[in-house]
N, C-alpha and C. Protein backbone atom coordinates (compact mmCIF):
# COMPACT_ATOMS: atom_id res chain seq x y z
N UNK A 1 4.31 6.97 30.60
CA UNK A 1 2.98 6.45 30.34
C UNK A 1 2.43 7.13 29.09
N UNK A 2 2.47 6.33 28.04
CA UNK A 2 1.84 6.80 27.14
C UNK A 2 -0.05 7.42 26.68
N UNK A 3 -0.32 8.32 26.25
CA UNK A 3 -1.29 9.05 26.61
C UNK A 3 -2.51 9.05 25.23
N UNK A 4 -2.11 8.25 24.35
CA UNK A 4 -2.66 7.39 23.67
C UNK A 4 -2.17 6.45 22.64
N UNK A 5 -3.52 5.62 21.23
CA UNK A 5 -2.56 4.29 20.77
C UNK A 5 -1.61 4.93 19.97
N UNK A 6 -0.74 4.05 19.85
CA UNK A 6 0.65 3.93 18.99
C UNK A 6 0.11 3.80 17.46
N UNK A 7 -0.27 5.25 16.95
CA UNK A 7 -1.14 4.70 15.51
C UNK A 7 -0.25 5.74 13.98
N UNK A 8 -0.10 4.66 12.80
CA UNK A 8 0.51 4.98 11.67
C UNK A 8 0.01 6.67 11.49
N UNK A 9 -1.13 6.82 11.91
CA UNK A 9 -2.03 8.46 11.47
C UNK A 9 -1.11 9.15 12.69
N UNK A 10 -0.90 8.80 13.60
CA UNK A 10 -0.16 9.80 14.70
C UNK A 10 1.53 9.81 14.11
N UNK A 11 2.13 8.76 13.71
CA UNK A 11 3.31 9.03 12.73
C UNK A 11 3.12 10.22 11.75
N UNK A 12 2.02 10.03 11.18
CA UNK A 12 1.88 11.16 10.27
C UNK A 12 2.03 12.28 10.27
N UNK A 13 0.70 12.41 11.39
CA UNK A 13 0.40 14.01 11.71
C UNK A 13 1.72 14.21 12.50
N UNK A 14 2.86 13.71 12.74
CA UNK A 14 3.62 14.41 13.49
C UNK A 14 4.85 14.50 12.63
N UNK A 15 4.89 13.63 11.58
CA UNK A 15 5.94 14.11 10.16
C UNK A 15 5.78 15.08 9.88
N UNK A 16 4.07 15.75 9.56
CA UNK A 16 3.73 16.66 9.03
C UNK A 16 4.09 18.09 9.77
N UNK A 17 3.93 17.65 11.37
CA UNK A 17 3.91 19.04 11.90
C UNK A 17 5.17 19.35 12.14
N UNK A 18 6.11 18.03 12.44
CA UNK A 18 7.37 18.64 12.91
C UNK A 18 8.49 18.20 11.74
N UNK A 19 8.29 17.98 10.86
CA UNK A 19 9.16 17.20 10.04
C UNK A 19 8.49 17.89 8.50
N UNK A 20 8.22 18.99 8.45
CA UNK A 20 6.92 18.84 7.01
C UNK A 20 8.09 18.98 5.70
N UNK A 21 8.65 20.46 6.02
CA UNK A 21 9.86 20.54 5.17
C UNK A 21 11.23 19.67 4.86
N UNK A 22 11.14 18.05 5.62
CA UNK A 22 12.41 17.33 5.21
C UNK A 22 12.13 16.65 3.79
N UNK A 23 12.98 16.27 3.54
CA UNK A 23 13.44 15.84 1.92
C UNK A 23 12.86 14.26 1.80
N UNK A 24 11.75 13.87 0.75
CA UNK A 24 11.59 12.61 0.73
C UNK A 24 12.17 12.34 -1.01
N UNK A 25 13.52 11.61 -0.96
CA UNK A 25 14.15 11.59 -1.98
C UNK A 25 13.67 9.80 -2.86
N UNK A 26 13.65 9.94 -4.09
CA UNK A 26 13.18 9.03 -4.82
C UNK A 26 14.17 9.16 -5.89
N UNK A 27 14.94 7.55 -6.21
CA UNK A 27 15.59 7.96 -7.68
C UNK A 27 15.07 6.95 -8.61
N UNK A 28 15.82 7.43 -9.74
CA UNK A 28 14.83 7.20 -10.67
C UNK A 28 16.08 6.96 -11.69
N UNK A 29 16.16 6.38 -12.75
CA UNK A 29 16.98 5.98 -13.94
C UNK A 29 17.42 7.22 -14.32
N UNK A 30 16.42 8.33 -14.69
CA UNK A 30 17.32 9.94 -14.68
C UNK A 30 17.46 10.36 -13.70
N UNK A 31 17.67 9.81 -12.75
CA UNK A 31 18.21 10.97 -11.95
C UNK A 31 17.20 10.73 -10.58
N UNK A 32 16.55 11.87 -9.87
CA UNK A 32 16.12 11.90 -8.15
C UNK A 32 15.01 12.94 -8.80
N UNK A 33 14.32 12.44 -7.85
CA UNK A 33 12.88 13.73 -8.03
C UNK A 33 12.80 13.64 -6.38
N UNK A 34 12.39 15.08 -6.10
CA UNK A 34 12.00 15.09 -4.68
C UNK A 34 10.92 15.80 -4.09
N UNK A 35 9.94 15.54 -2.66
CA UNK A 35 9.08 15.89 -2.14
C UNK A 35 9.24 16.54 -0.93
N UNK A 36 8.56 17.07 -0.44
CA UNK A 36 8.78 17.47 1.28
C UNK A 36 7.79 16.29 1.59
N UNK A 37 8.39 16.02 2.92
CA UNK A 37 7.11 15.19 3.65
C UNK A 37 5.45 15.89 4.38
N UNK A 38 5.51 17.15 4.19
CA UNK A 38 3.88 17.79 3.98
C UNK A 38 3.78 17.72 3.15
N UNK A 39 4.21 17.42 1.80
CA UNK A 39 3.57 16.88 0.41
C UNK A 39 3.38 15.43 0.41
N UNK A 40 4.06 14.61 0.88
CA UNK A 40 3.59 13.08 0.79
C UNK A 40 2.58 12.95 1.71
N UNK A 41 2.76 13.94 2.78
CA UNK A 41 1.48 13.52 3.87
C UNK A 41 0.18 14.25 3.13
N UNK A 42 0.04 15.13 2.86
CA UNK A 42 -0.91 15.83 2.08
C UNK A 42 -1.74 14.07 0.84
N UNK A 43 -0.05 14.09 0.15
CA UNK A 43 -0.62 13.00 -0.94
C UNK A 43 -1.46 11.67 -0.31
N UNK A 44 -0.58 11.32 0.80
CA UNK A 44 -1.66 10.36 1.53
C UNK A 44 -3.42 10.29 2.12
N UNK A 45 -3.05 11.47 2.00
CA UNK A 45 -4.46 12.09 3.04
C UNK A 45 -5.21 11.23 1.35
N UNK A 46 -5.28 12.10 0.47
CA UNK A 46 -5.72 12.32 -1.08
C UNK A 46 -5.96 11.21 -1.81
N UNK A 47 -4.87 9.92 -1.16
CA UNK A 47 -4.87 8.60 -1.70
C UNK A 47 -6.13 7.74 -0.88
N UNK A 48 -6.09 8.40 0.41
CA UNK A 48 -7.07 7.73 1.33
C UNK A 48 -8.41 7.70 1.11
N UNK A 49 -8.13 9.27 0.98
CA UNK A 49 -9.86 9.41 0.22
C UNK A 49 -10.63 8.48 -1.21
N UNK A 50 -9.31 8.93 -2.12
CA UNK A 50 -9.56 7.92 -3.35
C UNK A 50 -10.05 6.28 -3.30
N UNK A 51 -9.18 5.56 -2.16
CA UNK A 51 -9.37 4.27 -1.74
C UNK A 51 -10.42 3.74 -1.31
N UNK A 52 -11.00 5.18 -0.50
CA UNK A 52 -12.84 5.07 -0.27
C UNK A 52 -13.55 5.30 -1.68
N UNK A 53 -13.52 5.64 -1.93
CA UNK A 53 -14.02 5.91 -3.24
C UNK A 53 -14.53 4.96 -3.89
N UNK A 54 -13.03 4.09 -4.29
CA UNK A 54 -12.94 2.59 -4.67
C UNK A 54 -13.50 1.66 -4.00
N UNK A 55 -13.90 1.99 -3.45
CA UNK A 55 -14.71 0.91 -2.60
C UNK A 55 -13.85 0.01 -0.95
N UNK A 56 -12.61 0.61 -0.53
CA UNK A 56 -12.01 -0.11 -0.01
C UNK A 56 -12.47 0.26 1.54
N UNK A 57 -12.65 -0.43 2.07
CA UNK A 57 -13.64 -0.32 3.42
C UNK A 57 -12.54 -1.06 4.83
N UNK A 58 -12.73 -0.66 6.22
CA UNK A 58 -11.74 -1.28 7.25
C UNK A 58 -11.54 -2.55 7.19
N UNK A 59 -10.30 -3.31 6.94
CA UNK A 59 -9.84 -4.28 7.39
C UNK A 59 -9.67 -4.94 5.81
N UNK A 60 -10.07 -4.31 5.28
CA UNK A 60 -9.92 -4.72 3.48
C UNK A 60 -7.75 -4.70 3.27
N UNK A 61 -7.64 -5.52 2.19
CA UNK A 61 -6.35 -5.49 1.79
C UNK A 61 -6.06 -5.01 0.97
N UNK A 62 -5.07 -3.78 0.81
CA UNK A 62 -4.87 -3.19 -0.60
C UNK A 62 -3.18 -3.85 -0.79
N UNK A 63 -2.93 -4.48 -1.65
CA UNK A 63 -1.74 -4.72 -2.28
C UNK A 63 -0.71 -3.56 -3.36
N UNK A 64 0.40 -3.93 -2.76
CA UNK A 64 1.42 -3.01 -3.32
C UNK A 64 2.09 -4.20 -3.99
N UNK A 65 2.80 -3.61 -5.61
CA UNK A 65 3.79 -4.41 -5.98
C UNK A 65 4.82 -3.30 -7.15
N UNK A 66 5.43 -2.73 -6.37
CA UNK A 66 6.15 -1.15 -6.40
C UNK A 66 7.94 -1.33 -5.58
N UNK A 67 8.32 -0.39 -6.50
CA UNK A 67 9.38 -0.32 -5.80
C UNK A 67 9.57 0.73 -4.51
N UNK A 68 10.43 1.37 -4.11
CA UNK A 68 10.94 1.68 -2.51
C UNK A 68 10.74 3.41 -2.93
N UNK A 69 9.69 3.58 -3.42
CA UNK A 69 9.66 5.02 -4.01
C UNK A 69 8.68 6.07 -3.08
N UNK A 70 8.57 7.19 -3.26
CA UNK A 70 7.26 8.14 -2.54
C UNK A 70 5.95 7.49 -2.90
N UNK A 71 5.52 6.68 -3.61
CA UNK A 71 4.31 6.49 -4.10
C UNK A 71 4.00 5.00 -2.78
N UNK A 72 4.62 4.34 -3.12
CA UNK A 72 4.70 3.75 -2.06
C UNK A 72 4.82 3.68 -0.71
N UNK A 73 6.05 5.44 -0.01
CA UNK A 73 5.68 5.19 1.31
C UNK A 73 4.39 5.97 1.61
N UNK A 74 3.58 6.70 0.41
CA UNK A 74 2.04 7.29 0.86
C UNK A 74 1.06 6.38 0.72
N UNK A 75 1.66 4.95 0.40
CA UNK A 75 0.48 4.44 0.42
C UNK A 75 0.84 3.26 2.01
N UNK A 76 2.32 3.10 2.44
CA UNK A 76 2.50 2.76 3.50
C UNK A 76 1.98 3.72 4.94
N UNK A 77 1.63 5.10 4.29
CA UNK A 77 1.33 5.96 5.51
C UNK A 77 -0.49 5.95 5.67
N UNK A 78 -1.13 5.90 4.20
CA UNK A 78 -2.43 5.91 3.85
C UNK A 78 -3.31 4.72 4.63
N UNK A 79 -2.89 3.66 3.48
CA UNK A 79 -3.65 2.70 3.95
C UNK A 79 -3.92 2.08 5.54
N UNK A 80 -2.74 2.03 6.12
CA UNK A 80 -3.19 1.66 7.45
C UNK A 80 -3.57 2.46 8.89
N UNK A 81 -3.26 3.82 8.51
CA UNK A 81 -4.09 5.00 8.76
C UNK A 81 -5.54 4.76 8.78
N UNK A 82 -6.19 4.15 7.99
CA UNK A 82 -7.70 5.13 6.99
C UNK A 82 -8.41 3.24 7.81
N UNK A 83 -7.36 2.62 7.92
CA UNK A 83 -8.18 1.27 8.69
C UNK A 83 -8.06 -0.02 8.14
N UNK A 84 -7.59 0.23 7.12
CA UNK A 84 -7.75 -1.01 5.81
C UNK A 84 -6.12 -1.94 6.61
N UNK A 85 -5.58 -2.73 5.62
CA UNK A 85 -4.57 -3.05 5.68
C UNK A 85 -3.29 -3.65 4.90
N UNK A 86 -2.14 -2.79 4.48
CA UNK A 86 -1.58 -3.07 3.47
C UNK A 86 -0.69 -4.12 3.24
N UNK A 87 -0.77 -4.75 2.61
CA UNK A 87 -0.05 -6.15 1.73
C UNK A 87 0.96 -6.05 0.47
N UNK A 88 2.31 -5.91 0.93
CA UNK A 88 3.31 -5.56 0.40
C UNK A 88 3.49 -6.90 -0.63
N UNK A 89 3.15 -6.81 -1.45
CA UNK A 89 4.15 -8.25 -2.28
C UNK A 89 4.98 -8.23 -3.01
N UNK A 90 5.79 -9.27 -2.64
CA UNK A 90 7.32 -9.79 -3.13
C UNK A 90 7.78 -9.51 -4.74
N UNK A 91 8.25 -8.90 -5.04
CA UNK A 91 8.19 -9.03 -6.43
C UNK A 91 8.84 -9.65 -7.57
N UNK A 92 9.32 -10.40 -6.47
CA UNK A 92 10.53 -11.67 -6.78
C UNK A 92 9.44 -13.03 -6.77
N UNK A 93 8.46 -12.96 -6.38
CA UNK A 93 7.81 -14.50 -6.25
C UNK A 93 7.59 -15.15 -7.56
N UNK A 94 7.57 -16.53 -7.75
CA UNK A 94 7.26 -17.08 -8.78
C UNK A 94 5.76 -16.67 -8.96
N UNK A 95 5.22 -17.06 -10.71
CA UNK A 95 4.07 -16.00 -10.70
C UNK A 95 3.19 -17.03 -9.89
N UNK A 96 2.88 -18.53 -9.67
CA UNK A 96 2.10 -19.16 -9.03
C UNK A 96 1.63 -18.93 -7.73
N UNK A 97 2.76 -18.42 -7.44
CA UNK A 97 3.12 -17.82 -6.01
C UNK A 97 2.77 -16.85 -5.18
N UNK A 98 2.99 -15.67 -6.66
CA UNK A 98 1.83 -14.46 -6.51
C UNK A 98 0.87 -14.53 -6.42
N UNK A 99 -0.24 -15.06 -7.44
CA UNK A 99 -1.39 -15.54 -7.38
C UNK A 99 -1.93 -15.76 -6.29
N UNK A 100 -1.53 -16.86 -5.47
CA UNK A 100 -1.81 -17.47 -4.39
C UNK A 100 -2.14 -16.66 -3.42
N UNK A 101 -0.95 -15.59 -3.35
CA UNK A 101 -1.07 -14.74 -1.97
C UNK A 101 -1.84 -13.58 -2.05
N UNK A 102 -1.84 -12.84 -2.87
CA UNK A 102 -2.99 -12.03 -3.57
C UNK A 102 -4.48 -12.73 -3.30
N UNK A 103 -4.55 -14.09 -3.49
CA UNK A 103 -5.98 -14.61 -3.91
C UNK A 103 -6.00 -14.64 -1.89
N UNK A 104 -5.06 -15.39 -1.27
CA UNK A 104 -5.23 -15.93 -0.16
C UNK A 104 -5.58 -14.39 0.86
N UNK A 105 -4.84 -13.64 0.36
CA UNK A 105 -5.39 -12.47 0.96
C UNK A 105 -6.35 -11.28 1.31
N UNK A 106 -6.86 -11.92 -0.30
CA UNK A 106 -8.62 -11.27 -1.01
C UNK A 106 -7.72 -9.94 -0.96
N UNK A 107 -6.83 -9.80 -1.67
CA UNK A 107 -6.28 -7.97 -1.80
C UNK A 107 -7.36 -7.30 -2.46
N UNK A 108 -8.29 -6.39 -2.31
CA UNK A 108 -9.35 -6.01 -3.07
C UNK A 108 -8.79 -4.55 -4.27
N UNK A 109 -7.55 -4.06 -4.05
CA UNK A 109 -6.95 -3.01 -4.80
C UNK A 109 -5.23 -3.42 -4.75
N UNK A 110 -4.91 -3.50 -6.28
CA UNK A 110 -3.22 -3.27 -5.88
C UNK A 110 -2.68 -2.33 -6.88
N UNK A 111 -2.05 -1.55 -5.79
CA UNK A 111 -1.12 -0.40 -6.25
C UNK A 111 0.11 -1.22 -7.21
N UNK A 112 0.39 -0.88 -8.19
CA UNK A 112 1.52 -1.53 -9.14
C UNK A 112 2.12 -0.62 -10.07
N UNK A 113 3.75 -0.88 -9.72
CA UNK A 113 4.31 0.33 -10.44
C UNK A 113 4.52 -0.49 -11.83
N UNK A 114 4.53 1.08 -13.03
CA UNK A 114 4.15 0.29 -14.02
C UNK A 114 5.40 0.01 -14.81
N UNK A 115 6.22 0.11 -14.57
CA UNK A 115 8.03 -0.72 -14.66
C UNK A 115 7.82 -1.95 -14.60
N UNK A 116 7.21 -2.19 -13.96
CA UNK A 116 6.92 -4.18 -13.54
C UNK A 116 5.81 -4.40 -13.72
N UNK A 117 5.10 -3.55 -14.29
CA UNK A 117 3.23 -4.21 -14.72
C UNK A 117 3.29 -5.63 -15.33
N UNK A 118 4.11 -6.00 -16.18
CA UNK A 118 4.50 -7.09 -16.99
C UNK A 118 4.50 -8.40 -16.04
N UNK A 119 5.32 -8.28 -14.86
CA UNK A 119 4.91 -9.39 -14.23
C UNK A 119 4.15 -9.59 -13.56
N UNK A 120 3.20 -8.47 -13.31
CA UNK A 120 1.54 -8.85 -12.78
C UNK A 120 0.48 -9.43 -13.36
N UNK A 121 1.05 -8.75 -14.58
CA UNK A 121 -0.01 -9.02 -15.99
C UNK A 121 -0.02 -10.43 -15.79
N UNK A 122 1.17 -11.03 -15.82
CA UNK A 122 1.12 -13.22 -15.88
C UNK A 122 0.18 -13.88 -14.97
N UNK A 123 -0.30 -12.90 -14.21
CA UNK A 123 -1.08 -13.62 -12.80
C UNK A 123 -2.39 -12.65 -12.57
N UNK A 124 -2.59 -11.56 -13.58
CA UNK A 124 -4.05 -11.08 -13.78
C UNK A 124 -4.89 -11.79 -13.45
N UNK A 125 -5.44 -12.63 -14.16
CA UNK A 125 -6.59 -13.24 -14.94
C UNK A 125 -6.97 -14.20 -13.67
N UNK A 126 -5.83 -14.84 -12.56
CA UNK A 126 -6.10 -15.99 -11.79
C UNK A 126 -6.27 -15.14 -10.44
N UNK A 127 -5.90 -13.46 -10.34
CA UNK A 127 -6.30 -12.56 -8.94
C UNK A 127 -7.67 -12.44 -8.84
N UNK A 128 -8.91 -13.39 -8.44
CA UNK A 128 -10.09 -13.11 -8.12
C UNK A 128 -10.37 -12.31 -7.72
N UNK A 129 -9.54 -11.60 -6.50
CA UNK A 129 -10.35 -10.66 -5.38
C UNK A 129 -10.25 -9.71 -5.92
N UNK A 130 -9.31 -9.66 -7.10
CA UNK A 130 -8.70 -8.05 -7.25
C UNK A 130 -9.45 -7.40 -7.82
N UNK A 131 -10.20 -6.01 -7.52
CA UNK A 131 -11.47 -5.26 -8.14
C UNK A 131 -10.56 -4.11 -9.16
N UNK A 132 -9.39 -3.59 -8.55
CA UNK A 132 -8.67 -2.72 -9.29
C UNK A 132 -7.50 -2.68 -9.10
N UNK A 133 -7.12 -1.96 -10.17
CA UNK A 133 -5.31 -2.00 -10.51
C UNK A 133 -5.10 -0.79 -10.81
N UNK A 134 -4.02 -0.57 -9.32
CA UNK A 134 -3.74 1.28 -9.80
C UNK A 134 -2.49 0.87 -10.73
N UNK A 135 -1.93 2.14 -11.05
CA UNK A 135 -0.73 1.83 -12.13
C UNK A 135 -0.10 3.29 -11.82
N UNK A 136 1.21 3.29 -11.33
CA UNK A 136 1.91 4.32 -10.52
C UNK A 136 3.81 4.53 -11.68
N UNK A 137 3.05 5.83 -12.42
CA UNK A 137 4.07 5.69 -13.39
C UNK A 137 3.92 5.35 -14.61
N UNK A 138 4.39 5.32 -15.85
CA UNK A 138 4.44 4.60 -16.96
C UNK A 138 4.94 3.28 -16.71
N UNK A 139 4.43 2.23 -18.15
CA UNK A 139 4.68 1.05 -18.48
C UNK A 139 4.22 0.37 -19.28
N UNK A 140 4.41 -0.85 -19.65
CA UNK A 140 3.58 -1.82 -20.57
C UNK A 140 2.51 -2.42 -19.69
N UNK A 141 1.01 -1.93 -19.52
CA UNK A 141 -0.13 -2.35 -18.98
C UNK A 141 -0.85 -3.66 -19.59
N UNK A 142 -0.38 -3.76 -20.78
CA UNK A 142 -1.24 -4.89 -21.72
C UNK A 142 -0.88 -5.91 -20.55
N UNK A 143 -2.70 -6.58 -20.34
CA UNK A 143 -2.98 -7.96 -20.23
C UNK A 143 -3.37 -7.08 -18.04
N UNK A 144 -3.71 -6.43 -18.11
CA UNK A 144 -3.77 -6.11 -16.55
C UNK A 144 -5.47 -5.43 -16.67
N UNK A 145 -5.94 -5.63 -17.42
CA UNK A 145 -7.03 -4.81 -17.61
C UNK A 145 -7.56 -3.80 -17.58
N UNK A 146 -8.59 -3.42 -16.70
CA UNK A 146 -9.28 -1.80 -16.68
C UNK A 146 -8.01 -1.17 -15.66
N UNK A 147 -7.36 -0.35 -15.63
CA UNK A 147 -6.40 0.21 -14.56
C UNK A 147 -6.64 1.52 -14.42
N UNK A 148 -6.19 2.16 -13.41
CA UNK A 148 -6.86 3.42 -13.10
C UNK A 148 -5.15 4.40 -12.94
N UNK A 149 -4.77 5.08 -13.51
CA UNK A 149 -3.40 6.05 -13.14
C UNK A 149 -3.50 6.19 -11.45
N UNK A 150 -2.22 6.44 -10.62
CA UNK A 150 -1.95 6.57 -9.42
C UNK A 150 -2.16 8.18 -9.49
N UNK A 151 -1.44 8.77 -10.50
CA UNK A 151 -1.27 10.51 -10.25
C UNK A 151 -3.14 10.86 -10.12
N UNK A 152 -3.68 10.10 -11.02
CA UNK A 152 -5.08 10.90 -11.69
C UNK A 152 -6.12 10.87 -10.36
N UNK A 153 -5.35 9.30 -9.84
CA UNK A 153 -6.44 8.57 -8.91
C UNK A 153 -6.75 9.93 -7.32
N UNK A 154 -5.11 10.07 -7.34
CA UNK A 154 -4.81 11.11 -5.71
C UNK A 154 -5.24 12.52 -6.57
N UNK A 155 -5.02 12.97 -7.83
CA UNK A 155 -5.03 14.31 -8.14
C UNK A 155 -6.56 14.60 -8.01
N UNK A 156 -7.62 14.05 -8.38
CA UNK A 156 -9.03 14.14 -8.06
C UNK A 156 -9.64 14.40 -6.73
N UNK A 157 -8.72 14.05 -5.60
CA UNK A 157 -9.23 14.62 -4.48
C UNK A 157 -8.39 15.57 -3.77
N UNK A 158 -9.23 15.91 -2.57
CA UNK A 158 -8.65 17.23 -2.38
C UNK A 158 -7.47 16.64 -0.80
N UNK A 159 -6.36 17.62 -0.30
CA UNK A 159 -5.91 16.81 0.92
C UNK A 159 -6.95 17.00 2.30
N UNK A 160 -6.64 16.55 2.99
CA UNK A 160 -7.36 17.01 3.87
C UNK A 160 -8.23 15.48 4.93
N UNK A 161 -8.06 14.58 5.64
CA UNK A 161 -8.53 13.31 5.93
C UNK A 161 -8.22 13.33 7.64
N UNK A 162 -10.17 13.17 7.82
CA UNK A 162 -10.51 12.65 9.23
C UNK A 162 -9.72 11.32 9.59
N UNK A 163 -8.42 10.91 10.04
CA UNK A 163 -7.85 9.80 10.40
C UNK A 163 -8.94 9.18 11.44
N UNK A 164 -9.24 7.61 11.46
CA UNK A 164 -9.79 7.43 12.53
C UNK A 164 -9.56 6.98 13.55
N UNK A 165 -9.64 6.90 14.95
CA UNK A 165 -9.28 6.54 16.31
C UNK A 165 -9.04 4.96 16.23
N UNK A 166 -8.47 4.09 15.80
CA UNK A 166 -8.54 2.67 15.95
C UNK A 166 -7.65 2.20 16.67
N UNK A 167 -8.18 0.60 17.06
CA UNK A 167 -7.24 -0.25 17.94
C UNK A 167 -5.88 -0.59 17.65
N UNK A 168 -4.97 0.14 18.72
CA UNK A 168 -3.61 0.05 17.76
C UNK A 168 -3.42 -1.70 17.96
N UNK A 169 -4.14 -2.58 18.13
CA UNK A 169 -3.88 -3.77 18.16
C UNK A 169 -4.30 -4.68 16.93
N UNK A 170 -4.78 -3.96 16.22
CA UNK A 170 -5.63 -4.43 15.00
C UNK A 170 -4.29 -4.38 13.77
N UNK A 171 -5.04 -5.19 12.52
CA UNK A 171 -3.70 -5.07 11.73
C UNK A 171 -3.61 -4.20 10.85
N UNK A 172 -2.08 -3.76 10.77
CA UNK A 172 -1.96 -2.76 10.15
C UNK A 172 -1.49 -2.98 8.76
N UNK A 173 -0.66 -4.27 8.86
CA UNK A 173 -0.02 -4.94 7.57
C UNK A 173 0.29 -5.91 7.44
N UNK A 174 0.26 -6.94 6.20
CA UNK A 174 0.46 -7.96 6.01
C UNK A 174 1.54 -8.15 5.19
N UNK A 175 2.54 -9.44 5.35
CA UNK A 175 3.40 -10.02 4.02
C UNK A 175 3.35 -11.42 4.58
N UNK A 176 3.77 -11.89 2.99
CA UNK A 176 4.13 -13.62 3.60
C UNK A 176 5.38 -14.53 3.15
N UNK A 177 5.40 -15.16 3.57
CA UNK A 177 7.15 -15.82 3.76
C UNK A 177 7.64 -16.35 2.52
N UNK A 178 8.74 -16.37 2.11
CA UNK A 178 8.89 -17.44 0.70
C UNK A 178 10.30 -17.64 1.24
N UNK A 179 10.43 -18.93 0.09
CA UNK A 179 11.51 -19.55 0.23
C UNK A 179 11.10 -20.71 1.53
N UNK A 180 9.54 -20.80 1.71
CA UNK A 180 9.31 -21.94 2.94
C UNK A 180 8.79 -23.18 2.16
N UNK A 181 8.87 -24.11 2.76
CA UNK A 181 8.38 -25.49 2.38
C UNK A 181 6.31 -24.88 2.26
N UNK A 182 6.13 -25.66 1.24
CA UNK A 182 4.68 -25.53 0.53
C UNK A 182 4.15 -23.89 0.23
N UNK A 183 2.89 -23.61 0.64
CA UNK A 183 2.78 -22.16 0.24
C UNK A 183 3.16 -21.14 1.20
N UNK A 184 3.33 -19.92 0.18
CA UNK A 184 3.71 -18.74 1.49
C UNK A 184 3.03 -18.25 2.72
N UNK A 185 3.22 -18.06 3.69
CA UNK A 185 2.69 -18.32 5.04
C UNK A 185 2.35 -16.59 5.22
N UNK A 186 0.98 -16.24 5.74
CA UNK A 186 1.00 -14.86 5.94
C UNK A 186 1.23 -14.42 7.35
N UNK A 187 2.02 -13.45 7.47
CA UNK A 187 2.04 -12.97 8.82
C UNK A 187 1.50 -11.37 9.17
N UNK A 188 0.67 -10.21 9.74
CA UNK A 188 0.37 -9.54 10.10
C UNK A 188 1.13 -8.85 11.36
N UNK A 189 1.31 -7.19 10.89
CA UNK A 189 1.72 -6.92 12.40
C UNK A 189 0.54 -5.44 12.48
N UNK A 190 0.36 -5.33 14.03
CA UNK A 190 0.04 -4.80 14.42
C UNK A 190 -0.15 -3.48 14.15
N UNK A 191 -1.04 -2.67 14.25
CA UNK A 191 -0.55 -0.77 14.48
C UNK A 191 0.79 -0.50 15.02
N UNK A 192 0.85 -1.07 16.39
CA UNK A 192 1.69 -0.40 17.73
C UNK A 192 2.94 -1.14 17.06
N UNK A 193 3.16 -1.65 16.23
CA UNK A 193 4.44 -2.64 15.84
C UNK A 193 5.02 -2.81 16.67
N UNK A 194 4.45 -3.93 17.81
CA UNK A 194 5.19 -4.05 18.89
C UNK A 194 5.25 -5.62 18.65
N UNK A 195 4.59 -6.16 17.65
CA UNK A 195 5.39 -7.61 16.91
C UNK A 195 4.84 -8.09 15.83
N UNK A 196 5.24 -9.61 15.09
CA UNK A 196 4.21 -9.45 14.60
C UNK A 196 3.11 -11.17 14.98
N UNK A 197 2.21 -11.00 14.71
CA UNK A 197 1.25 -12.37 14.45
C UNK A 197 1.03 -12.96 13.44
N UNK A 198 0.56 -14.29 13.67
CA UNK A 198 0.54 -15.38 12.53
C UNK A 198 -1.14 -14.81 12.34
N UNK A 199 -1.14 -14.75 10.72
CA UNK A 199 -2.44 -14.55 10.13
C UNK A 199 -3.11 -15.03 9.22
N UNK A 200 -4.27 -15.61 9.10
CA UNK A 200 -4.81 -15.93 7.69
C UNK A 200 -4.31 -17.41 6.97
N UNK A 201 -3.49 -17.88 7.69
CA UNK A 201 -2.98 -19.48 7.49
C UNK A 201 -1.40 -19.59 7.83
């Protein structure tokens, strides 16, 4: 009998306590850079705070369009922690495509590594919801507008984050389907990832 919810912040705090010193490995064209996971959890705490900052409030969508790196799993540990809910996008989609799901999702922040800023940039101008554009890494930014650095954004605050008690039934994350007949279909899963649900169309 479990003795409370099944929540991304209880993953955390228990990477941190029992797991702090394992290896979170990232490679990179030169080579591997590496973290302990009490440094990515630390970095998450730091990203969370920042996200408030920005204005990103519970149940809001922050979009990722990043590769499989540390920056990304602190913002897979952050965001749905802190209440909000993160929206991984494809980075393979046609740019019409992007657009769409970004817009359909009202993503109000997307994290974007800046290796691939270039193909965000094509679908800037038509992301309504989007209030800001982190940029995680170097790259060619032209045509993405005001963007804010990922290092500068987490280095400004301090670690340290009240996780809050929420319904592990609530959503924790979103993606949506491609390769389906008409537009991409969003689906949501849960905190408790015990499946997922049809969301948002």
């Amino acid at each position: 009998m479990q003795d409370g919810p099944l929540l991304v912040s209880g993953i955390l705090r228990r990477g941190q306590a029992v797991y702090g010193d394992s290896r979170v490995v990232t490679a990179q064209p030169d080579g591997y850079r590496e973290s302990t996971f009490a440094q990515v959890g630390a970095r998450a705490e730091q990203l969370a705070k920042a996200l408030r900052r920005l204005g990103v409030d519970d149940d809001d969508r922050v979009g990722t369009f990043a590769w499989n790196d540390q920056e990304h799993l602190e913002a897979y540990l952050a965001v749905p922690s802190m209440g909000a809910v993160l929206h991984t996008l494809n980075i393979r989609l046609f740019p019409e495509q992007l657009s769409y799901v970004v817009n359909h999702a009202e993503d109000k922040v997307v994290i974007i590594d800046g290796s691939i800023a270039p193909l965000f940039a094509r679908v800037r101008d038509e992301c309504k919801t989007v209030e800001h554009i982190v940029v995680v890494g170097e790259g060619d930014t032209t045509g993405l507008g005001d963007t804010v650095s990922y290092d500068d954004l987490v280095g400004a605050e301090e670690p340290g984050y009240d996780w809050p008690a929420l319904d592990e039934h609530r959503a924790a994350s979103m993606c949506y389907t491609s390769g389906t007949t008409g537009n991409p279909k969003a689906w949501s899963t849960a905190i408790a990832r015990r499946g997922c649900t049809p969301s948002r169309g």
